[in-house]
C-alpha atoms as a PDB file:
ATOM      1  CA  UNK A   1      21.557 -43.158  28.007  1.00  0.00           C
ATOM      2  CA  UNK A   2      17.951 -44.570  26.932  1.00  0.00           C
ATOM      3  CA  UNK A   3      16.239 -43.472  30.208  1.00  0.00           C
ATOM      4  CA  UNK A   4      18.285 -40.897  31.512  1.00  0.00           C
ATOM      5  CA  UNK A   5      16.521 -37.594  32.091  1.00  0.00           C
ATOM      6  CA  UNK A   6      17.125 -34.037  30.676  1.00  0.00           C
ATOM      7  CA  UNK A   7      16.167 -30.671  31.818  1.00  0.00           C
ATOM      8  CA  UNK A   8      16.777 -27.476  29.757  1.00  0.00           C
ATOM      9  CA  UNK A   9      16.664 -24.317  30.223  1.00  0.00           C
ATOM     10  CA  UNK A  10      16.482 -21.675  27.825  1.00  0.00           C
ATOM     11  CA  UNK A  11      16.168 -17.788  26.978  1.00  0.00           C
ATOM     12  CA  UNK A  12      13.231 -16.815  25.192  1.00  0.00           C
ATOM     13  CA  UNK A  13      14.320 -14.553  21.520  1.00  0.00           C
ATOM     14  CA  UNK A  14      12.422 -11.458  21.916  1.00  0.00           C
ATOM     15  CA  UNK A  15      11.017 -11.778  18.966  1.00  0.00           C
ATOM     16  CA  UNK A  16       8.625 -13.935  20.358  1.00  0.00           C
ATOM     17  CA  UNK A  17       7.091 -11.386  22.465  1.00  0.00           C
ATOM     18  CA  UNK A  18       6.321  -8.768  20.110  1.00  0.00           C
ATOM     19  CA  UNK A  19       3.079  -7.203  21.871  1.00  0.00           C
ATOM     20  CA  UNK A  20       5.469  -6.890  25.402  1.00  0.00           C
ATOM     21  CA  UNK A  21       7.978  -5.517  23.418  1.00  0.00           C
ATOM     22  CA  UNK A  22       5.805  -3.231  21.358  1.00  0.00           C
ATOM     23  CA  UNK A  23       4.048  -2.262  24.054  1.00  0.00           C
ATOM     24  CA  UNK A  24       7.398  -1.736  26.433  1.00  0.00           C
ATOM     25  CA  UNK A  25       8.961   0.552  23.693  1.00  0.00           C
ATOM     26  CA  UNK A  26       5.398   2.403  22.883  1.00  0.00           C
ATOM     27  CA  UNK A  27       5.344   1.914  19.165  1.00  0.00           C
ATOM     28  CA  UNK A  28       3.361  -0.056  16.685  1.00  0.00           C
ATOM     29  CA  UNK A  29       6.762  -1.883  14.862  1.00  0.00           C
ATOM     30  CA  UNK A  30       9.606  -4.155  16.091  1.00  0.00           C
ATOM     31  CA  UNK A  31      12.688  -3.327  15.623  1.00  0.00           C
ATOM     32  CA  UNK A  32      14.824  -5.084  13.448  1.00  0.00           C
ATOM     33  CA  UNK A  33      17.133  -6.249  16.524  1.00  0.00           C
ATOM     34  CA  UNK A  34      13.577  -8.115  17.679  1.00  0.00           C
ATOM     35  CA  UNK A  35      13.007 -10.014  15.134  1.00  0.00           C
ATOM     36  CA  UNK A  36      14.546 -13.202  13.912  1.00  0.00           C
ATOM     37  CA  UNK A  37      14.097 -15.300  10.361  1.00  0.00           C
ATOM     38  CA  UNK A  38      13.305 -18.621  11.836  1.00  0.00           C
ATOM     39  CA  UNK A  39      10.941 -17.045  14.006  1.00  0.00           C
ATOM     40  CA  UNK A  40       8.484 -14.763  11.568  1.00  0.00           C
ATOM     41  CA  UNK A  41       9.071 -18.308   9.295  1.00  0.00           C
ATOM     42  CA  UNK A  42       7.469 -20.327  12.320  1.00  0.00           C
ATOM     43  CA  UNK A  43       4.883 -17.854  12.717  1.00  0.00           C
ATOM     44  CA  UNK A  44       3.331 -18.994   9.563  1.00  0.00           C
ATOM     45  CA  UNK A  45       2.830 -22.704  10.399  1.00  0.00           C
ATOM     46  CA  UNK A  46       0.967 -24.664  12.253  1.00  0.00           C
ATOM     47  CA  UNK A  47       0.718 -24.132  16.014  1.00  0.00           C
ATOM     48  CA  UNK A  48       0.230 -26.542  18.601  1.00  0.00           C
ATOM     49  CA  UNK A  49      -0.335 -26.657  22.177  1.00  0.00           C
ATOM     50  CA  UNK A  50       1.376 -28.726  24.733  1.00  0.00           C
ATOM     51  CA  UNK A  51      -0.125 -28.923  28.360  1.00  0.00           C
ATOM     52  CA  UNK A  52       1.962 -30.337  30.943  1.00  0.00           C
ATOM     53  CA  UNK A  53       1.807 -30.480  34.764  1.00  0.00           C
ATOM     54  CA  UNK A  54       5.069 -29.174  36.380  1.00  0.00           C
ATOM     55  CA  UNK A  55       3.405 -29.365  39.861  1.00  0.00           C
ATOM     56  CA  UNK A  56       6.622 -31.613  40.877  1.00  0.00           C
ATOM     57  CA  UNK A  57       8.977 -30.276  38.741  1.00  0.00           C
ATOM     58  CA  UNK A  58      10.814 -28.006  41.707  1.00  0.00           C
ATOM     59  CA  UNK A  59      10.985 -31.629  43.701  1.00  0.00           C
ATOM     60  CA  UNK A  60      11.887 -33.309  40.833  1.00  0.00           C
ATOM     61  CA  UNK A  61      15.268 -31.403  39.777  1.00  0.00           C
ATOM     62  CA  UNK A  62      16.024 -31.049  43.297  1.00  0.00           C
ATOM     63  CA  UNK A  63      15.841 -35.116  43.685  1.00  0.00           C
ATOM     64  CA  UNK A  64      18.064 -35.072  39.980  1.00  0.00           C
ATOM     65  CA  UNK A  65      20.606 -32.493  41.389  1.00  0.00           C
ATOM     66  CA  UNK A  66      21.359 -33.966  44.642  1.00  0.00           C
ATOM     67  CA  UNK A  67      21.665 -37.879  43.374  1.00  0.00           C
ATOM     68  CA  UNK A  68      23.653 -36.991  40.500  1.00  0.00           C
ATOM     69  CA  UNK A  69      25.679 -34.727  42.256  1.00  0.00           C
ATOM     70  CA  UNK A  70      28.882 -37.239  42.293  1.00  0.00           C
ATOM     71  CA  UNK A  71      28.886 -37.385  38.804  1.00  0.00           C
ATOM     72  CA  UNK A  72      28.890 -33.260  38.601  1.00  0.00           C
ATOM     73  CA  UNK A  73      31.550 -32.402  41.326  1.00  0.00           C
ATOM     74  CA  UNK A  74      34.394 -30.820  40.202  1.00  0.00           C
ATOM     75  CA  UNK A  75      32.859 -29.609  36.485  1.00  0.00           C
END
């Protein structure tokens, strides 16, 4: 455990997108199916920014994949 790696992917609610979606549906409102309560809550703290460089990440989860692939096999 301790140093063992994790990579997750996710969708993206699209209430977090609301001038694509706005602009995708050509109106001024979301609908209520694009919107979410812990979102519009999150919206009204604090944001920060995190930079990071993925320039290796392709290499990386390639190199993850194909050493742990033992341990995957048959899942």
């Amino acid at each position: 455990m301790g140093n063992e790696k994790l990579i997750c992917f996710a969708t993206a609610h699209p209430s977090k997108f609301p001038d694509v979606i706005n602009k995708a549906l050509d109106t001024n409102y979301l609908p209520i199916a694009a919107t979410h309560r812990s979102i519009e809550k999150a919206r009204r703290l604090c944001e920060k920014v995190y930079l990071c460089d993925h320039s290796h990440l392709e290499e990386a989860l390639k190199h993850a994949m194909e050493t742990n692939w033992d341990l995957t096999k048959g899942i």
